[in-house]
C-alpha atoms as a PDB file:
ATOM      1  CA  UNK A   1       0.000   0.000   0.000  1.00  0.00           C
ATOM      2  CA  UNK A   2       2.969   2.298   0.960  1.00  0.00           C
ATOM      3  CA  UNK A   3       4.669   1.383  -1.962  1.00  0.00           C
ATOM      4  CA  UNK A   4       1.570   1.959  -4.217  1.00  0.00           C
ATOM      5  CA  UNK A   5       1.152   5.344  -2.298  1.00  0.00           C
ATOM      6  CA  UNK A   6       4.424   6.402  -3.103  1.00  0.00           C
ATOM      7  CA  UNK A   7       4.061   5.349  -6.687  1.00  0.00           C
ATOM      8  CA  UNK A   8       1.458   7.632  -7.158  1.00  0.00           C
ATOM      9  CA  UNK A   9       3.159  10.635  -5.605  1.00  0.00           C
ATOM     10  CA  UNK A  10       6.378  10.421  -7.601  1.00  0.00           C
ATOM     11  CA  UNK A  11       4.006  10.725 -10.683  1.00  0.00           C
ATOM     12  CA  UNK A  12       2.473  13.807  -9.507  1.00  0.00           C
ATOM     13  CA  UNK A  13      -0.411  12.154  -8.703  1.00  0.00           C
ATOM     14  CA  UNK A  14      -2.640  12.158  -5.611  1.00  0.00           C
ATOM     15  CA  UNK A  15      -2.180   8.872  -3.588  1.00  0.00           C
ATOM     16  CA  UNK A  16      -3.899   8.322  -0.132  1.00  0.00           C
ATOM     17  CA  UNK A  17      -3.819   4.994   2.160  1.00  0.00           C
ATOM     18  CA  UNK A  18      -6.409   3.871   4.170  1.00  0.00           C
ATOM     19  CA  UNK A  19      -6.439   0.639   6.330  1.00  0.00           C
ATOM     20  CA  UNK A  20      -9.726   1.286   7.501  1.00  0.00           C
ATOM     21  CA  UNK A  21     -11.560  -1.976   5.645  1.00  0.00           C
ATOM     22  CA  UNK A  22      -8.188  -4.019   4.538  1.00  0.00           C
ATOM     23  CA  UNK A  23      -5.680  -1.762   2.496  1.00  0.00           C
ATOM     24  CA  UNK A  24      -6.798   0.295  -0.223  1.00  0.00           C
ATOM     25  CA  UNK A  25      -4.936   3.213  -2.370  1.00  0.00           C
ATOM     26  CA  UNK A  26      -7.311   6.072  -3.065  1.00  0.00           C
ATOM     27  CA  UNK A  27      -5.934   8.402  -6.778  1.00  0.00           C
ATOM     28  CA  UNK A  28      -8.468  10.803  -6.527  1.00  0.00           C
ATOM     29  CA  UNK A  29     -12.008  11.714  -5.723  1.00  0.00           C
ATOM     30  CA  UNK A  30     -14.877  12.148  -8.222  1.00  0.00           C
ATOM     31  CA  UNK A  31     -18.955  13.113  -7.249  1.00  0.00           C
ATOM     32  CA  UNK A  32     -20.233  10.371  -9.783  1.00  0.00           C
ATOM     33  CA  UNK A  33     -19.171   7.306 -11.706  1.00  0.00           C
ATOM     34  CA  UNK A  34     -18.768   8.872 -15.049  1.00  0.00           C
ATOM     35  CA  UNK A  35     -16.565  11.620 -13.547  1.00  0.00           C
ATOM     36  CA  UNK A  36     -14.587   8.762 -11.342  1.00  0.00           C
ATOM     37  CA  UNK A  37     -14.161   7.023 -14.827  1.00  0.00           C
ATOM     38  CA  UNK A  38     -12.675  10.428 -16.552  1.00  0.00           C
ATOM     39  CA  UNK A  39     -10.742  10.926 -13.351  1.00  0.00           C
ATOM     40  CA  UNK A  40      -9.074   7.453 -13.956  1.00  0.00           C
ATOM     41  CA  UNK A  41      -8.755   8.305 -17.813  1.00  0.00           C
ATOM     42  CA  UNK A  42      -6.181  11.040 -16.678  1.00  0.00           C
ATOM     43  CA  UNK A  43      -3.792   8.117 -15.001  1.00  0.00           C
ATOM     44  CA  UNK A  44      -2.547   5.660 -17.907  1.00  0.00           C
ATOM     45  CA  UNK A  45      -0.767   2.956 -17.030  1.00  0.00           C
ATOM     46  CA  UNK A  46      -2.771   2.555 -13.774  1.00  0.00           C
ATOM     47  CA  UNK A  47      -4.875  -0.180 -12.605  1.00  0.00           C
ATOM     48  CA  UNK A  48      -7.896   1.883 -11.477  1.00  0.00           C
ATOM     49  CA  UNK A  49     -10.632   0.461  -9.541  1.00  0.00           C
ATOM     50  CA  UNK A  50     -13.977   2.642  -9.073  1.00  0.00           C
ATOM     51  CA  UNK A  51     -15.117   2.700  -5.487  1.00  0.00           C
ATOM     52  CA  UNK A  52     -18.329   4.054  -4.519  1.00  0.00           C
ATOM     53  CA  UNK A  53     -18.351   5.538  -1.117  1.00  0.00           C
ATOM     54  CA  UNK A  54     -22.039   7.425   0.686  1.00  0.00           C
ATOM     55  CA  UNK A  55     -22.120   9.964   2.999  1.00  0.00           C
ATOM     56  CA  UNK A  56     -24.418  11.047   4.404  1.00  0.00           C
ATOM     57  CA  UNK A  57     -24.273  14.888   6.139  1.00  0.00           C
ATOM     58  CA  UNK A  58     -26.689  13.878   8.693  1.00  0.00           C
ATOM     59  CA  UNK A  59     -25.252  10.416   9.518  1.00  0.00           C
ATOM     60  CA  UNK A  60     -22.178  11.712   9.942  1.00  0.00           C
ATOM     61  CA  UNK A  61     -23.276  14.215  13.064  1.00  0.00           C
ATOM     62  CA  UNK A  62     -25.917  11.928  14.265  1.00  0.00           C
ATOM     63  CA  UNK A  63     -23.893  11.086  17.462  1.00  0.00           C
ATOM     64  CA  UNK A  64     -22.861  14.831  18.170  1.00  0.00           C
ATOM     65  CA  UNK A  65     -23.188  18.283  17.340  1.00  0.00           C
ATOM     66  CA  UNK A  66     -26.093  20.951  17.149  1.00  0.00           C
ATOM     67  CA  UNK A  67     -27.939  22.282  13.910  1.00  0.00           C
ATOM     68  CA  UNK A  68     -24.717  24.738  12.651  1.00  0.00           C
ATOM     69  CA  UNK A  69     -22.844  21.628  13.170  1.00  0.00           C
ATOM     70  CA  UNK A  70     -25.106  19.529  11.227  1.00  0.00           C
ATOM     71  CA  UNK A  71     -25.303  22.881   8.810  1.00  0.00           C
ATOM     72  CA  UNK A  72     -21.024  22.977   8.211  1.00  0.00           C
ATOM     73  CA  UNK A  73     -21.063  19.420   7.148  1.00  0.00           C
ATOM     74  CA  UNK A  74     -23.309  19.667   4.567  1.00  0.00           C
ATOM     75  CA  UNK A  75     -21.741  22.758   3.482  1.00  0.00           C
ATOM     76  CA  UNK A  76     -18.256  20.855   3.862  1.00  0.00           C
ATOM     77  CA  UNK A  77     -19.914  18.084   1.244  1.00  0.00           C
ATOM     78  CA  UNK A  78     -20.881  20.946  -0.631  1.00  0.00           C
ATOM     79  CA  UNK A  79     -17.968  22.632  -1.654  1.00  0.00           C
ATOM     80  CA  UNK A  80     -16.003  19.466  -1.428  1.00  0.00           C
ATOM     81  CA  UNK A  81     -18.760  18.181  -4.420  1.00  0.00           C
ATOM     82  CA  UNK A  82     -18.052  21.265  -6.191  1.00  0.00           C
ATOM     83  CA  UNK A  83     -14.169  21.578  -6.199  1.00  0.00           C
ATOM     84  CA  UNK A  84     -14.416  17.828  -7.073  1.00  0.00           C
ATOM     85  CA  UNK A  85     -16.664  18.623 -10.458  1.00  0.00           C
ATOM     86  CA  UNK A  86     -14.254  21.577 -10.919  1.00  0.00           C
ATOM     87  CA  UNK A  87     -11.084  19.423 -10.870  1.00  0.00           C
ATOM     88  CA  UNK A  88     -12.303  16.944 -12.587  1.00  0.00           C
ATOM     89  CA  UNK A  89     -13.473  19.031 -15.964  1.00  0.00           C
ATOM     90  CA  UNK A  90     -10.515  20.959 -15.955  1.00  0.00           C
ATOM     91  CA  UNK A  91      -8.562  18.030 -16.128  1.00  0.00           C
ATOM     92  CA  UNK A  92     -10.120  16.459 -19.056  1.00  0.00           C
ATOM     93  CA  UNK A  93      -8.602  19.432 -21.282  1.00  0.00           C
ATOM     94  CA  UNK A  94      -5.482  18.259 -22.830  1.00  0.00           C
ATOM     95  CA  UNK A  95      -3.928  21.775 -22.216  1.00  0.00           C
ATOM     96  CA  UNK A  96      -5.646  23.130 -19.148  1.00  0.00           C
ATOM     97  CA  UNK A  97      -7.620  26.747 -19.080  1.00  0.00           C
ATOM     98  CA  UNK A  98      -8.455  29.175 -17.485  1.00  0.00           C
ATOM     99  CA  UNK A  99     -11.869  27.888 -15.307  1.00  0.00           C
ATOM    100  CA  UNK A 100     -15.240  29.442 -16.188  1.00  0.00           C
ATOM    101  CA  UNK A 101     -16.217  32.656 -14.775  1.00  0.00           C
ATOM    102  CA  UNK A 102     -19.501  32.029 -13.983  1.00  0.00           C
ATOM    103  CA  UNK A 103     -18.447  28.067 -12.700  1.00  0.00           C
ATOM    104  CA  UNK A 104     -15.549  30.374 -10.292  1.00  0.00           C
ATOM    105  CA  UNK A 105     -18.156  32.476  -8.965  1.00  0.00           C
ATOM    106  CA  UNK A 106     -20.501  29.761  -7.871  1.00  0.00           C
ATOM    107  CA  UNK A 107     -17.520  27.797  -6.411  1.00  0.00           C
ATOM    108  CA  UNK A 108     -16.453  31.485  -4.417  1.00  0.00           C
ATOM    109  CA  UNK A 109     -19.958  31.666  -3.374  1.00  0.00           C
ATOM    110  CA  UNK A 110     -19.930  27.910  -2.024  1.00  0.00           C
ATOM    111  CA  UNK A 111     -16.731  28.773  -0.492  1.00  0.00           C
ATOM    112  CA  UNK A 112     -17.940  32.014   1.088  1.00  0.00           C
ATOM    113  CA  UNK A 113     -21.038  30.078   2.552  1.00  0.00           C
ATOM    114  CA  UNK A 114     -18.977  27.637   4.026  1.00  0.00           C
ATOM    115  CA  UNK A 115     -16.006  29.586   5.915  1.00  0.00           C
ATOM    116  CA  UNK A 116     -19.339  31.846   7.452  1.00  0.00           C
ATOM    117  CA  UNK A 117     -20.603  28.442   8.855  1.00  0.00           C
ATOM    118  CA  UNK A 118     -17.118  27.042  10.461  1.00  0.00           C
ATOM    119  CA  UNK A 119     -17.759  29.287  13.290  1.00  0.00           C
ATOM    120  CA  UNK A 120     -19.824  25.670  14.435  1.00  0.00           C
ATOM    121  CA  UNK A 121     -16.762  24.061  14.756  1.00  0.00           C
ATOM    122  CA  UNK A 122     -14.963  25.849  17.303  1.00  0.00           C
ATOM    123  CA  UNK A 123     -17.817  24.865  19.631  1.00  0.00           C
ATOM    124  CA  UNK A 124     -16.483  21.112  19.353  1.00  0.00           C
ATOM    125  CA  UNK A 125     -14.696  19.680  22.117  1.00  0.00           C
ATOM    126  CA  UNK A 126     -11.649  17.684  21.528  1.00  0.00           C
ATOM    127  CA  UNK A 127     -10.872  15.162  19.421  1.00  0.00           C
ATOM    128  CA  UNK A 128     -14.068  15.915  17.324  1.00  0.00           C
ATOM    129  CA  UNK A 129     -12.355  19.460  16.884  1.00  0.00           C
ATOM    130  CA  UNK A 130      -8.886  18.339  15.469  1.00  0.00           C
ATOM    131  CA  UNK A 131     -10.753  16.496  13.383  1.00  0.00           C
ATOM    132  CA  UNK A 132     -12.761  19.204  12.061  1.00  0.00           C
ATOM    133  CA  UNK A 133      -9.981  21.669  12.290  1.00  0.00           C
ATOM    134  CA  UNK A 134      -8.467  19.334   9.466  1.00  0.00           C
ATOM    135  CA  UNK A 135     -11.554  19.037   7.517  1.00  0.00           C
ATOM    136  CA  UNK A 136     -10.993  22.888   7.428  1.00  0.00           C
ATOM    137  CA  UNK A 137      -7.738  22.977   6.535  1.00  0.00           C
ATOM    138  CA  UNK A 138      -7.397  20.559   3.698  1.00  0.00           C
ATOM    139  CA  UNK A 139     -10.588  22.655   2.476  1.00  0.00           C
ATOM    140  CA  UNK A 140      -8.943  25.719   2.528  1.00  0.00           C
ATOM    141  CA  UNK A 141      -5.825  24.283   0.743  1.00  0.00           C
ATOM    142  CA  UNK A 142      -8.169  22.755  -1.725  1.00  0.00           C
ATOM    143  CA  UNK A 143     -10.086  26.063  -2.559  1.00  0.00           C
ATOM    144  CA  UNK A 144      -6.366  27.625  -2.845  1.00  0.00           C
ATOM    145  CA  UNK A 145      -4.979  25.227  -5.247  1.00  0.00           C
ATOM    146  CA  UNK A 146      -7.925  26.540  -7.072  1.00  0.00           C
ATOM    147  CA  UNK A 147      -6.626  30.347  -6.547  1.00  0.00           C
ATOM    148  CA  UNK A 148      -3.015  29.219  -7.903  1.00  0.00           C
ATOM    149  CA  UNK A 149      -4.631  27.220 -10.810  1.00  0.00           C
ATOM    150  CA  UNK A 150      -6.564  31.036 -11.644  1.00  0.00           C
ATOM    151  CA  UNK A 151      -3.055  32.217 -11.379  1.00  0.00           C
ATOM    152  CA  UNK A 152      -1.222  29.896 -13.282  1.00  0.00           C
ATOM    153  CA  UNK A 153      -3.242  27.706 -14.965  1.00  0.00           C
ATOM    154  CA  UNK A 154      -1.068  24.372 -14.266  1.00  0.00           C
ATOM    155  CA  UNK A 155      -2.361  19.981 -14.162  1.00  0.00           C
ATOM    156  CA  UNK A 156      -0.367  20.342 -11.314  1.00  0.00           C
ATOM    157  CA  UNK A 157      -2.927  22.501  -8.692  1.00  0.00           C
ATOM    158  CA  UNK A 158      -5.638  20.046 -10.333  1.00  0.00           C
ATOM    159  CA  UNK A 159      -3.859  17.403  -8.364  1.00  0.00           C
ATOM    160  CA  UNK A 160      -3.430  19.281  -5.274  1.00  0.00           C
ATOM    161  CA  UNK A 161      -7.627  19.771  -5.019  1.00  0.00           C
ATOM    162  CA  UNK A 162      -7.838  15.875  -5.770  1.00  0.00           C
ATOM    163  CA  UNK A 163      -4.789  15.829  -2.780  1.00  0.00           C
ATOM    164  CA  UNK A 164      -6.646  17.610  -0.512  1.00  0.00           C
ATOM    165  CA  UNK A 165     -10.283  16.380  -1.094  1.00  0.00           C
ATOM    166  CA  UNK A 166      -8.858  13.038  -0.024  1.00  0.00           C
ATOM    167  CA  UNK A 167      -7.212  14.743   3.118  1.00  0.00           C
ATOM    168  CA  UNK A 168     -10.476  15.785   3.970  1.00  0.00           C
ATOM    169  CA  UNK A 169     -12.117  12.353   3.359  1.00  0.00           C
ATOM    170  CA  UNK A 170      -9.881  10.978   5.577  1.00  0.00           C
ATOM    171  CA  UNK A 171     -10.327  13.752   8.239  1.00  0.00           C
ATOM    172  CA  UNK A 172     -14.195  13.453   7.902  1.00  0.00           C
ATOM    173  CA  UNK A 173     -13.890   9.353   8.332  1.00  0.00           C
ATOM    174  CA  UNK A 174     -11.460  10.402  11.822  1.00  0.00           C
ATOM    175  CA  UNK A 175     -14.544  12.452  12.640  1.00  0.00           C
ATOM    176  CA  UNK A 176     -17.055  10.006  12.500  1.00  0.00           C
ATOM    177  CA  UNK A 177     -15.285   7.710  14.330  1.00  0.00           C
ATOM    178  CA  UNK A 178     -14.443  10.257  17.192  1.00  0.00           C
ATOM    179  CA  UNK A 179     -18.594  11.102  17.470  1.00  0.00           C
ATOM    180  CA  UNK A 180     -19.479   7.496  16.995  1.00  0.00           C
ATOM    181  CA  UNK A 181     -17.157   6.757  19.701  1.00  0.00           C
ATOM    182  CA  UNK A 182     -18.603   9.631  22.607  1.00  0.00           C
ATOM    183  CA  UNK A 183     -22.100  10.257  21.752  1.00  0.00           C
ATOM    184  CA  UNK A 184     -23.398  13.688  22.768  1.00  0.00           C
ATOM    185  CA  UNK A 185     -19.934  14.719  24.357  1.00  0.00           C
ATOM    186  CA  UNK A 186     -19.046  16.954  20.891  1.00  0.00           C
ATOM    187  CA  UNK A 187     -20.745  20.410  20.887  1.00  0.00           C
ATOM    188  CA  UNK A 188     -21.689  22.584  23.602  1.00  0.00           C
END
């Protein structure tokens, strides 16, 4: 898995581990099975496997958390559903461009919506708010790969959203766990 991982990175691809159900090597993240199979069409020589994962905002905060909670989740799948449809275009362009106005307003406006609701998770008690708190960050550093790519229009900060969605997968995973784990103990 390491190996594979490591494979990955060298090509300037995303690569992310997870030992959560056996070992599995995650290249990217896509919002639908036609845009997981373009996704995979930008990694020849790969053996790419489509994996369908749910989630489910409300499931995920069913153990913990009040309603602005609940609200910054679905927000979080939000924007991370957006940057993933944004990535994922862009890529399919044999020389990248320049994104869509109108498709980079919507995504500033999703982006906008959600850093006004992540006020709900400083009222998290620890370790639901490290987990957040990285939810946050690899969502920020998505949405700013997304800034550079506006900058310089590169494959390269295509990746890095792909990079950091899965950083946030992972951190949202951590997070269920941790509320699954102390009902009721995460928001004041």
């Amino acid at each position: 898995m390491n190996a594979a991982v490591q494979e990955l990175r060298d090509a300037g691809l995303p690569g992310f581990g997870d030992r959560t159900d056996g070992y599995r090597v995650y290249a990217g993240l896509a919002a639908s099975k036609s845009e997981a199979e373009q996704l995979a069409s930008q990694m020849p020589g790969r053996d790419i496997f489509i994996r369908s994962i749910e989630i489910d905002a409300v499931a995920a905060t069913a153990a913990g958390g009040d309603d602005a909670f609940r609200q910054w989740i679905a927000l979080s799948h939000e924007l991370a559903d957006a940057l993933s449809r944004v990535s994922v275009a862009a890529l399919q362009d044999e020389l990248p461009q320049s994104l869509d106005p109108s498709n980079l307003a919507a995504l500033r406006q999703s982006y906008d919506k959600w850093q006004n609701a992540a006020a709900a998770v400083g009222r998290l008690q620890a370790p639901e708010r490290q987990n957040a708190e990285a939810i946050v960050q690899a969502l920020n550093a998505a949405f700013g790969s997304v800034e550079q790519y506006e900058r310089k229009v590169s494959r390269y900060h295509l990746w890095r959203i792909q990079a950091n969605l899965m950083e946030m997968l992972a951190a949202e995973r951590d997070l269920r766990a941790s509320l699954a784990a102390s009902p009721g103990e995460s928001a004041d």
